[in-house]
N, C-alpha and C. Protein backbone atom coordinates (compact mmCIF):
# COMPACT_ATOMS: atom_id res chain seq x y z
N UNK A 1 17.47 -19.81 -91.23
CA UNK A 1 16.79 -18.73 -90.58
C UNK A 1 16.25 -19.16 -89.21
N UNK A 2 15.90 -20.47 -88.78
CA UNK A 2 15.03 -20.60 -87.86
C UNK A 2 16.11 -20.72 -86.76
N UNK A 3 17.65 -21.34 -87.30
CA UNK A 3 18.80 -21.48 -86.57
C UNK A 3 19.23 -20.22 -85.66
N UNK A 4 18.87 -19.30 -86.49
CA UNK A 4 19.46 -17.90 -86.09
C UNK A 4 18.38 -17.68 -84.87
N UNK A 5 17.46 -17.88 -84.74
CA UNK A 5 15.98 -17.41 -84.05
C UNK A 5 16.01 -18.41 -82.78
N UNK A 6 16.50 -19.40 -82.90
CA UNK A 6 17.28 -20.34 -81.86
C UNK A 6 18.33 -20.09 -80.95
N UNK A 7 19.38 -19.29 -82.10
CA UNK A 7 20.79 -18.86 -81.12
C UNK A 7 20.17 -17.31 -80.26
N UNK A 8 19.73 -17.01 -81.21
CA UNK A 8 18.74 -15.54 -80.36
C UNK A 8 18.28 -15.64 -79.15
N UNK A 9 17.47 -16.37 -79.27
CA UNK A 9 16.42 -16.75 -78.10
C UNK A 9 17.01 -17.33 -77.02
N UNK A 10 18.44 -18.58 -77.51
CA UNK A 10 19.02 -18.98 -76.26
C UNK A 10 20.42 -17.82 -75.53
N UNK A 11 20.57 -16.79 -76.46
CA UNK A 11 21.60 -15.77 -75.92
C UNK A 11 20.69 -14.81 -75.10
N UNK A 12 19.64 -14.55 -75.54
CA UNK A 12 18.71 -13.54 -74.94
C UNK A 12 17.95 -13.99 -73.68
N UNK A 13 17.94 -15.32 -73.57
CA UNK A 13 16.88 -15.69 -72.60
C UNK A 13 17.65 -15.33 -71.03
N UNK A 14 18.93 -15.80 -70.76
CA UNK A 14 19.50 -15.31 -69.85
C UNK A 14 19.48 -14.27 -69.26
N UNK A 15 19.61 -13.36 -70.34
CA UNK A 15 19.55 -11.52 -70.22
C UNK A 15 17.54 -10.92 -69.30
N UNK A 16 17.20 -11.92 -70.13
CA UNK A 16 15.37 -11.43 -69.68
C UNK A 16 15.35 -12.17 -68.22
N UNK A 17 15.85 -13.03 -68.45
CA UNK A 17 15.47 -13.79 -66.85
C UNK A 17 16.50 -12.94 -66.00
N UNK A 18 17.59 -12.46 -66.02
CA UNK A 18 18.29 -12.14 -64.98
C UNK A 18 17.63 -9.92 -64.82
N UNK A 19 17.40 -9.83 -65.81
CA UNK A 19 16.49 -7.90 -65.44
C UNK A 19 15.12 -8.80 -65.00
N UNK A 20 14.37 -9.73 -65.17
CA UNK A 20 13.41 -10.03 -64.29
C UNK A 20 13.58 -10.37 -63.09
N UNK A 21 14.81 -11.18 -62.46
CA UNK A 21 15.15 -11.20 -61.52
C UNK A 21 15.58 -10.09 -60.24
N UNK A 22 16.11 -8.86 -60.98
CA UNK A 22 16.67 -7.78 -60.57
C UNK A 22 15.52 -7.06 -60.54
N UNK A 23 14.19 -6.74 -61.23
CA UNK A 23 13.14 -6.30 -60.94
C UNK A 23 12.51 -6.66 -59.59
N UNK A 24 12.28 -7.87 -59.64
CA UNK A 24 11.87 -8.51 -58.79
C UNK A 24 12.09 -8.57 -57.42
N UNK A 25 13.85 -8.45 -57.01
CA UNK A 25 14.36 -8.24 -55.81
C UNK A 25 13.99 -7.31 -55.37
N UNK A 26 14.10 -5.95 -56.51
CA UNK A 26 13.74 -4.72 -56.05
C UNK A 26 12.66 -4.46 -55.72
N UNK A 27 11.85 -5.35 -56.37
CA UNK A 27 10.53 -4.89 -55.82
C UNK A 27 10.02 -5.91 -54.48
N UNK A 28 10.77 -7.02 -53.74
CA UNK A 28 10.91 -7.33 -52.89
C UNK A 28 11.62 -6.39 -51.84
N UNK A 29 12.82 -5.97 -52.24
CA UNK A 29 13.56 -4.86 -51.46
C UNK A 29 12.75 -3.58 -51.04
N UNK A 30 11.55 -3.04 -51.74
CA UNK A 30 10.71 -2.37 -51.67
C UNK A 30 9.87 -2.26 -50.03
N UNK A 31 9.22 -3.56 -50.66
CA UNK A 31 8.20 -4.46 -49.54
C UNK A 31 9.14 -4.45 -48.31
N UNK A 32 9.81 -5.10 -47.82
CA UNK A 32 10.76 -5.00 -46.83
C UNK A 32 11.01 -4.02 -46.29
N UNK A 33 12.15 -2.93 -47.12
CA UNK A 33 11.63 -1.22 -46.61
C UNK A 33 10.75 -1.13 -45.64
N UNK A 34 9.56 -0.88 -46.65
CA UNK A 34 8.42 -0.37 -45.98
C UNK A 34 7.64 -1.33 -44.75
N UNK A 35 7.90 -2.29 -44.45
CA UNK A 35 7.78 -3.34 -43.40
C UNK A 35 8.39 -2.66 -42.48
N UNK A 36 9.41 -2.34 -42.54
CA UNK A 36 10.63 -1.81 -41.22
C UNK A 36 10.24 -0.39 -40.64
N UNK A 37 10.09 -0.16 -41.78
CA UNK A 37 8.93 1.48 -41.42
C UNK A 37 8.04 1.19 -40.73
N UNK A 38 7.22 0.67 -40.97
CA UNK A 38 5.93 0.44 -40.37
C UNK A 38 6.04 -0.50 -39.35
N UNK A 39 7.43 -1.53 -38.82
CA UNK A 39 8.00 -2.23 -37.71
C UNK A 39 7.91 -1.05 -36.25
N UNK A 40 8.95 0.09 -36.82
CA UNK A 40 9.45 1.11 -36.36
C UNK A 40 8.33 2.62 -35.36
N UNK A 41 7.41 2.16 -36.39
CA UNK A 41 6.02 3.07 -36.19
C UNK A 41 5.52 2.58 -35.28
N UNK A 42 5.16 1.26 -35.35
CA UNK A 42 4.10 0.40 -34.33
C UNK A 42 5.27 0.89 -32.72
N UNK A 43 6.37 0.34 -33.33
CA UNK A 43 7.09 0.51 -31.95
C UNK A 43 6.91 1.84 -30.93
N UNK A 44 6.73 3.03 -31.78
CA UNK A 44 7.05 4.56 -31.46
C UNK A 44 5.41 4.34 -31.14
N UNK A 45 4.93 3.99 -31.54
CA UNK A 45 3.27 4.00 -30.94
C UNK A 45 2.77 3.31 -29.52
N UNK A 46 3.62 2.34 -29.57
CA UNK A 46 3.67 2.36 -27.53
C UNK A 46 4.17 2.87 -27.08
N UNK A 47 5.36 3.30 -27.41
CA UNK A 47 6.42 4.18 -27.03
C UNK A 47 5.41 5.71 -26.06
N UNK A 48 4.82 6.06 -27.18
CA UNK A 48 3.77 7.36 -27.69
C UNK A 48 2.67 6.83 -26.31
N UNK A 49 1.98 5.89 -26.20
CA UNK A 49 0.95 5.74 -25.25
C UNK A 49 1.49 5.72 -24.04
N UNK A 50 3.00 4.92 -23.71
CA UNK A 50 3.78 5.48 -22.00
C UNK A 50 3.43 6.66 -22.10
N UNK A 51 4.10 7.73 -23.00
CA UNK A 51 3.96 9.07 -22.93
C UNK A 51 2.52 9.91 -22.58
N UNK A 52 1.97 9.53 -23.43
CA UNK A 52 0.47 9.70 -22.78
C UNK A 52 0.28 9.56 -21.59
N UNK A 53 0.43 8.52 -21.35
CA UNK A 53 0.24 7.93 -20.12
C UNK A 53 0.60 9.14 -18.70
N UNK A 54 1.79 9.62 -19.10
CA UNK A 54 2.28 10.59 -17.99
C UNK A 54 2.59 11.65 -18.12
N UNK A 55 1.71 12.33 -19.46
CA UNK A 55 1.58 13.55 -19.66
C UNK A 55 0.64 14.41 -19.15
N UNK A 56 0.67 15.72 -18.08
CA UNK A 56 -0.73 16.58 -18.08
C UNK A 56 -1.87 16.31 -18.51
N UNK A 57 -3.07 16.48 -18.08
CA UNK A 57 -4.50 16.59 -18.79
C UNK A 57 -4.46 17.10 -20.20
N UNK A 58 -4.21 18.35 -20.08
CA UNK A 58 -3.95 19.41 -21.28
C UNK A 58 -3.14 19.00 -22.19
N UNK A 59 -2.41 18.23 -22.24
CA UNK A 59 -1.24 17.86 -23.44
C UNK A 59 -1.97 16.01 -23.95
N UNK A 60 -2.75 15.58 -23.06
CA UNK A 60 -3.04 13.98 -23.94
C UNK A 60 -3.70 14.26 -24.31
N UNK A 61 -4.83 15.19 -24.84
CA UNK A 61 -6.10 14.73 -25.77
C UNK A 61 -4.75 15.65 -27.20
N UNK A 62 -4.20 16.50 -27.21
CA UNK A 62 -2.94 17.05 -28.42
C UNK A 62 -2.40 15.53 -29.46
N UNK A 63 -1.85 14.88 -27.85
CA UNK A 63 -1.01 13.68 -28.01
C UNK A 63 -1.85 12.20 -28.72
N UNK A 64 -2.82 12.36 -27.95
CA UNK A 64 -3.67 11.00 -28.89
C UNK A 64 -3.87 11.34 -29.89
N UNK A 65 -4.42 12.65 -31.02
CA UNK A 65 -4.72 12.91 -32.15
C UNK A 65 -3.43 12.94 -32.89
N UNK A 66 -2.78 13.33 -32.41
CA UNK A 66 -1.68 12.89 -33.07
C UNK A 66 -1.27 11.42 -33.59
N UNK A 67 -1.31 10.97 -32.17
CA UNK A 67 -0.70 9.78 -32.42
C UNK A 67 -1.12 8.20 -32.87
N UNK A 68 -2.98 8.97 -33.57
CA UNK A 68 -4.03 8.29 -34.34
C UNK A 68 -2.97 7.50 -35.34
N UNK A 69 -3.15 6.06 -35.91
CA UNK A 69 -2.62 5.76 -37.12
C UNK A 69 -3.24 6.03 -37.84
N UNK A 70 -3.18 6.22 -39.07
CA UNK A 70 -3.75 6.50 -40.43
C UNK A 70 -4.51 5.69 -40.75
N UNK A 71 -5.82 5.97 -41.43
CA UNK A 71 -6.98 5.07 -41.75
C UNK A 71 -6.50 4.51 -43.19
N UNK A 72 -5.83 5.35 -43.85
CA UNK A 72 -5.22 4.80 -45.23
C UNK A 72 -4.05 4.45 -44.99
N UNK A 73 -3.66 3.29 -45.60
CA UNK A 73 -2.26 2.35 -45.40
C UNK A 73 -1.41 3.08 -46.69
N UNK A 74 -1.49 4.03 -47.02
CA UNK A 74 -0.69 4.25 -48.64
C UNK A 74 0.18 4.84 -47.77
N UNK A 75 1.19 4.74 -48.71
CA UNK A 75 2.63 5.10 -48.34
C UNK A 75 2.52 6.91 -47.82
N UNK A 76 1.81 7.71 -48.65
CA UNK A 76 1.56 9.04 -48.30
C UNK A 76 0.76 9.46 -47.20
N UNK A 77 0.12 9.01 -47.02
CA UNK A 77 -1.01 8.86 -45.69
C UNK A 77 0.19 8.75 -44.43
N UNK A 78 1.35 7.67 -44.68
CA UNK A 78 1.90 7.44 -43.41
C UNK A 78 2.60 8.23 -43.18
N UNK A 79 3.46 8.68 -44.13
CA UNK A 79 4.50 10.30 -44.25
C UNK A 79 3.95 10.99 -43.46
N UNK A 80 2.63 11.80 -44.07
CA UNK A 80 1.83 12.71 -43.79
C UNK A 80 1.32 12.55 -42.14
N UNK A 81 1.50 11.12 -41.74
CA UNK A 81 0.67 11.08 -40.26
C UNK A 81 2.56 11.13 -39.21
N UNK A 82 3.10 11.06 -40.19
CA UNK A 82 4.81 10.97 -39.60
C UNK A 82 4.68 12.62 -39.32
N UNK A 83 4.73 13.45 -40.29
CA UNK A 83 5.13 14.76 -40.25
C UNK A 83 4.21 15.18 -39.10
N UNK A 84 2.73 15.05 -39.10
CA UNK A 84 1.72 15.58 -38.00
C UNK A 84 2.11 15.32 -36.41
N UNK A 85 2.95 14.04 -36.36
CA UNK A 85 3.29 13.62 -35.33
C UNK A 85 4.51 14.23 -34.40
N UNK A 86 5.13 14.41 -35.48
CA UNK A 86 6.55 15.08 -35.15
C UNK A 86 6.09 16.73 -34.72
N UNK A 87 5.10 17.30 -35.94
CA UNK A 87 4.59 18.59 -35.45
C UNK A 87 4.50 18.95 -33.87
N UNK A 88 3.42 17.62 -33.97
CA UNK A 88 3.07 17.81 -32.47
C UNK A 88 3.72 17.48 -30.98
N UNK A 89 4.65 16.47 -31.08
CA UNK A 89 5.32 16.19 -30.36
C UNK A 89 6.74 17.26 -30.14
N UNK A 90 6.99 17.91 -31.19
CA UNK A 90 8.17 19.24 -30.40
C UNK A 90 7.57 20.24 -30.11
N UNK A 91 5.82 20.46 -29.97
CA UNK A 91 4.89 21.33 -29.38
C UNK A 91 5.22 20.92 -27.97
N UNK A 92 4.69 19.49 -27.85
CA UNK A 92 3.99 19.39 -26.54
C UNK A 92 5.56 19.07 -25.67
N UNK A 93 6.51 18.24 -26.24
CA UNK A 93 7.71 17.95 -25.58
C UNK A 93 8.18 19.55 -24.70
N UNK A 94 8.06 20.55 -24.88
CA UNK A 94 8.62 21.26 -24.04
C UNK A 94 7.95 21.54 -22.48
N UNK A 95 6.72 20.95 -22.43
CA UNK A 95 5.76 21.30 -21.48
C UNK A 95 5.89 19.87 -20.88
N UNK A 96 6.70 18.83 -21.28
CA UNK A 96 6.75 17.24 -20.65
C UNK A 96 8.14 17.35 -20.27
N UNK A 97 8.66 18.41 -19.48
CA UNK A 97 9.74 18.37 -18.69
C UNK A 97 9.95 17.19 -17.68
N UNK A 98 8.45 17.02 -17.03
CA UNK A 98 8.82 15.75 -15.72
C UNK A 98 9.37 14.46 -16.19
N UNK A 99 8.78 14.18 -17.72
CA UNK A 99 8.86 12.65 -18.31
C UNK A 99 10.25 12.45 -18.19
N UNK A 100 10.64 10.98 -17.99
CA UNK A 100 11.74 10.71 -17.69
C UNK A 100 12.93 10.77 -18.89
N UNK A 101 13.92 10.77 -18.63
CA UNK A 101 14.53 10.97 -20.33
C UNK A 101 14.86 9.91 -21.19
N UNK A 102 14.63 8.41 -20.18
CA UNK A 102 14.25 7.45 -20.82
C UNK A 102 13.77 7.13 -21.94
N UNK A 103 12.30 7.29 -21.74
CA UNK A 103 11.46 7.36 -22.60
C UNK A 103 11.76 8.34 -23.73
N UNK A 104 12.54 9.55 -23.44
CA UNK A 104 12.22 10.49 -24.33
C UNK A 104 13.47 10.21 -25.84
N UNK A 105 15.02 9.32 -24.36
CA UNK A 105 15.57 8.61 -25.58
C UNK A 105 15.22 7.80 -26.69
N UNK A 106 14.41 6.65 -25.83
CA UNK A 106 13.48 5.60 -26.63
C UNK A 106 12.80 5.99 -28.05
N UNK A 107 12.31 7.43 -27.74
CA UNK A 107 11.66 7.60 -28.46
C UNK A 107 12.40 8.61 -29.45
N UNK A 108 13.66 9.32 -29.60
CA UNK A 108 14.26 9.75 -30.41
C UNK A 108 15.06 8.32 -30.74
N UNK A 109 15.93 7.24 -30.50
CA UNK A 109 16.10 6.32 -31.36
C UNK A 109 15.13 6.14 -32.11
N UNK A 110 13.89 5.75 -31.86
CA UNK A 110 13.09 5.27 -32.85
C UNK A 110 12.68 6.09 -34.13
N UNK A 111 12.39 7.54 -33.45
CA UNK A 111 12.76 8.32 -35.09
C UNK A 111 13.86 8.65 -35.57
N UNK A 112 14.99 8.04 -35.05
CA UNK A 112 16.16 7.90 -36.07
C UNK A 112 15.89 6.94 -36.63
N UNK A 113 15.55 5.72 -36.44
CA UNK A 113 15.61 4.29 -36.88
C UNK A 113 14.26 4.69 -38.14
N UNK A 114 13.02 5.39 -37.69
CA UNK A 114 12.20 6.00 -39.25
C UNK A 114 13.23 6.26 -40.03
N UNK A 115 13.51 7.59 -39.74
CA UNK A 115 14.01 8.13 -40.58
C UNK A 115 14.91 7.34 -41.63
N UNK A 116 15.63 6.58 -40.80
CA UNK A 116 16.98 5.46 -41.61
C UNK A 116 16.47 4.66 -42.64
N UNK A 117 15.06 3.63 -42.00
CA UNK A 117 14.43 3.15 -42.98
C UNK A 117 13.78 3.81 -43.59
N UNK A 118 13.37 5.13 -43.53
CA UNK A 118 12.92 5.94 -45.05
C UNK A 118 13.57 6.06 -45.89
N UNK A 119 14.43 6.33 -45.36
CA UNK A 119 15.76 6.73 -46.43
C UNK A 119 16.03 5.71 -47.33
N UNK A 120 16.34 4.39 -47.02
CA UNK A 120 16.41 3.38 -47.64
C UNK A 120 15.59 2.85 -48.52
N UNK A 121 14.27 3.01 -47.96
CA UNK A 121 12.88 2.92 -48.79
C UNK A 121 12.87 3.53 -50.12
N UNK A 122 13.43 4.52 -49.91
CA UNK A 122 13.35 5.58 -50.96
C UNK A 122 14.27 5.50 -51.99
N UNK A 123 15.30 5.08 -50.98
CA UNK A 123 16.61 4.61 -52.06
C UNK A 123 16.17 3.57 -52.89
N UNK A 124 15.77 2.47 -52.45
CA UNK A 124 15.37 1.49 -53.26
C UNK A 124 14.04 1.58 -53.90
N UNK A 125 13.09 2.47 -53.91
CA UNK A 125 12.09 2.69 -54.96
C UNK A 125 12.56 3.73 -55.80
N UNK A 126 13.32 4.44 -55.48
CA UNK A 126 14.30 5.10 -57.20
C UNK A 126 14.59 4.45 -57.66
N UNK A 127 15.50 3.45 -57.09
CA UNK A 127 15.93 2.02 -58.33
C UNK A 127 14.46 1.50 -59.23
N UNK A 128 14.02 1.13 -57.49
CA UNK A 128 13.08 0.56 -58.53
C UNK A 128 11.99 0.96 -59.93
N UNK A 129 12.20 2.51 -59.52
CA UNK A 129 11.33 3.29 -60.64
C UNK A 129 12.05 3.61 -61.83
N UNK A 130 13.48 3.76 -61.44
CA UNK A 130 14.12 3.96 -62.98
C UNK A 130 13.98 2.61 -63.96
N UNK A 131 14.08 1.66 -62.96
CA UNK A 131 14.53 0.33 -63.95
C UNK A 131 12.88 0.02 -64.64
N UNK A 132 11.73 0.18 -64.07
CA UNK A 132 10.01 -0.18 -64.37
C UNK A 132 9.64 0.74 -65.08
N UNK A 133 10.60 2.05 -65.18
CA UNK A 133 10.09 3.58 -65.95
C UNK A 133 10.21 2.76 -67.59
N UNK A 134 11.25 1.93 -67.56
CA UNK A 134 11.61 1.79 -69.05
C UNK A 134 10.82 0.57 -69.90
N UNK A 135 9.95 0.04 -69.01
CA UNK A 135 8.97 -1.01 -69.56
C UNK A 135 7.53 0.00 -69.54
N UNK A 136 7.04 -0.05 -70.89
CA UNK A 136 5.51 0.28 -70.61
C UNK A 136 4.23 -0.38 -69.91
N UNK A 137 3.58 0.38 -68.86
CA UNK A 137 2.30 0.13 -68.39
C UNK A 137 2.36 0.20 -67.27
N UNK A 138 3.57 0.19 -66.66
CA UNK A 138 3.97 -0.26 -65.30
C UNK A 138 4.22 0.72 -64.16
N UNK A 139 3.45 1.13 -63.12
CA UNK A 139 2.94 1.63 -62.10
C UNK A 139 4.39 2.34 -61.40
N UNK A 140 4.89 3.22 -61.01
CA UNK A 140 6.05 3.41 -60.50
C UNK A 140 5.29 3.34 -58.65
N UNK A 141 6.17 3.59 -58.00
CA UNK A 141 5.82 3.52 -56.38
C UNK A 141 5.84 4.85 -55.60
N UNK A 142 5.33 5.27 -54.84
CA UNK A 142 5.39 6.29 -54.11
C UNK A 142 6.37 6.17 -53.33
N UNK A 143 7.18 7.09 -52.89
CA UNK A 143 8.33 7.65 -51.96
C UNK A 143 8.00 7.93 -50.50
N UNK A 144 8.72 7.46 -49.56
CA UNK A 144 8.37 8.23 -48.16
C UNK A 144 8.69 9.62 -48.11
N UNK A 145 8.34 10.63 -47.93
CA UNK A 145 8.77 11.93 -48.08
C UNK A 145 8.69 12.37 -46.04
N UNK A 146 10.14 12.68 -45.86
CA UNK A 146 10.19 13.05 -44.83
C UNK A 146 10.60 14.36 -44.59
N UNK A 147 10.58 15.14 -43.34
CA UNK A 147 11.11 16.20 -43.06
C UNK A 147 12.52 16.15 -42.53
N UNK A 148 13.53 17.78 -42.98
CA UNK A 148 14.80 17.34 -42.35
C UNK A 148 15.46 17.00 -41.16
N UNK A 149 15.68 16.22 -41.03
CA UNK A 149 15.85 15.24 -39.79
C UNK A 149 16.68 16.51 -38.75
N UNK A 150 17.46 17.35 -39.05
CA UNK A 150 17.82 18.42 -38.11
C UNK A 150 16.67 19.42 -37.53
N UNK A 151 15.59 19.56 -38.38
CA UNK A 151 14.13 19.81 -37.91
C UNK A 151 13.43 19.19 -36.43
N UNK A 152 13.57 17.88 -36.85
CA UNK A 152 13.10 17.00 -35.99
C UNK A 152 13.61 16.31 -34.68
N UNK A 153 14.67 16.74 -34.13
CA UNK A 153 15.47 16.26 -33.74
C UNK A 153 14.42 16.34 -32.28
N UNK A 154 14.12 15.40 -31.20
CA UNK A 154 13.39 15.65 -29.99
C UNK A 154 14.52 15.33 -28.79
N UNK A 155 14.72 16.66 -28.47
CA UNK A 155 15.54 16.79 -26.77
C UNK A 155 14.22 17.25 -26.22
């Protein structure tokens, strides 16, 4: 009997270490994501202060509240300060005709490059939530929730 509990343990141990391993990436793959997001943000946030910089009176005090970071670091907080931003910026973008289109490229790559790493983010915290859904106790992750990127598009 104890033989059997031996061959068990050494057929099974492989199996636990390699779904711990695959947990694990994912939840490294996670972290990363959301690094690139928040790489991407910081970037669009100088990006955002040139703009300021050479926008009308009337359109920078719009543009700085907007382009406040979030006092809460949770994943929803940043969505939520993503969507406010975008609100406001295809407000005020039609009245920033002079700005050069430089900048205005700069700053639509960079919310493609969000958007891309949201997407991915997201992709990889579904993984990661289906595979953690099936162990009890264990916390699933919040999603970036974005708007449709044909919405957002800034010419």
């Amino acid at each position: 009997m104890i033989w059997l509990a031996i061959v068990l343990a050494v057929l099974l141990a492989p199996a636990g270490i390699a779904l711990y391993r695959h947990l694990f990436g994912l939840r490294l793959d996670a972290r990363s994501a959301l690094a690139q997001i928040e790489e991407q943000m910081h970037r669009r946030h100088a990006l955002l202060q040139r703009l300021i910089e050479e926008a009308p009176d009337d359109e920078r005090e719009k543009l700085r509240e907007a382009a406040q970071e979030p006092a809460d670091s949770s994943v929803k907080a940043k969505a939520q300060s993503e969507r406010t931003l975008r609100t406001h910026l295809r407000a005020a973008l039609g009245k920033l005709e002079h700005i050069e289109g430089n900048l205005l490229d700069d700053l639509e790559r960079t919310r493609l490059k969000i958007d891309f790493a949201a997407r991915f983010y997201n992709d990889v915290v579904e993984r990661f939530n289906r595979r953690w859904s099936r162990l009890p106790g264990i916390r699933s992750r919040e999603t970036f929730d974005i708007d449709d990127p044909a919405e957002d598009r800034i010419d």
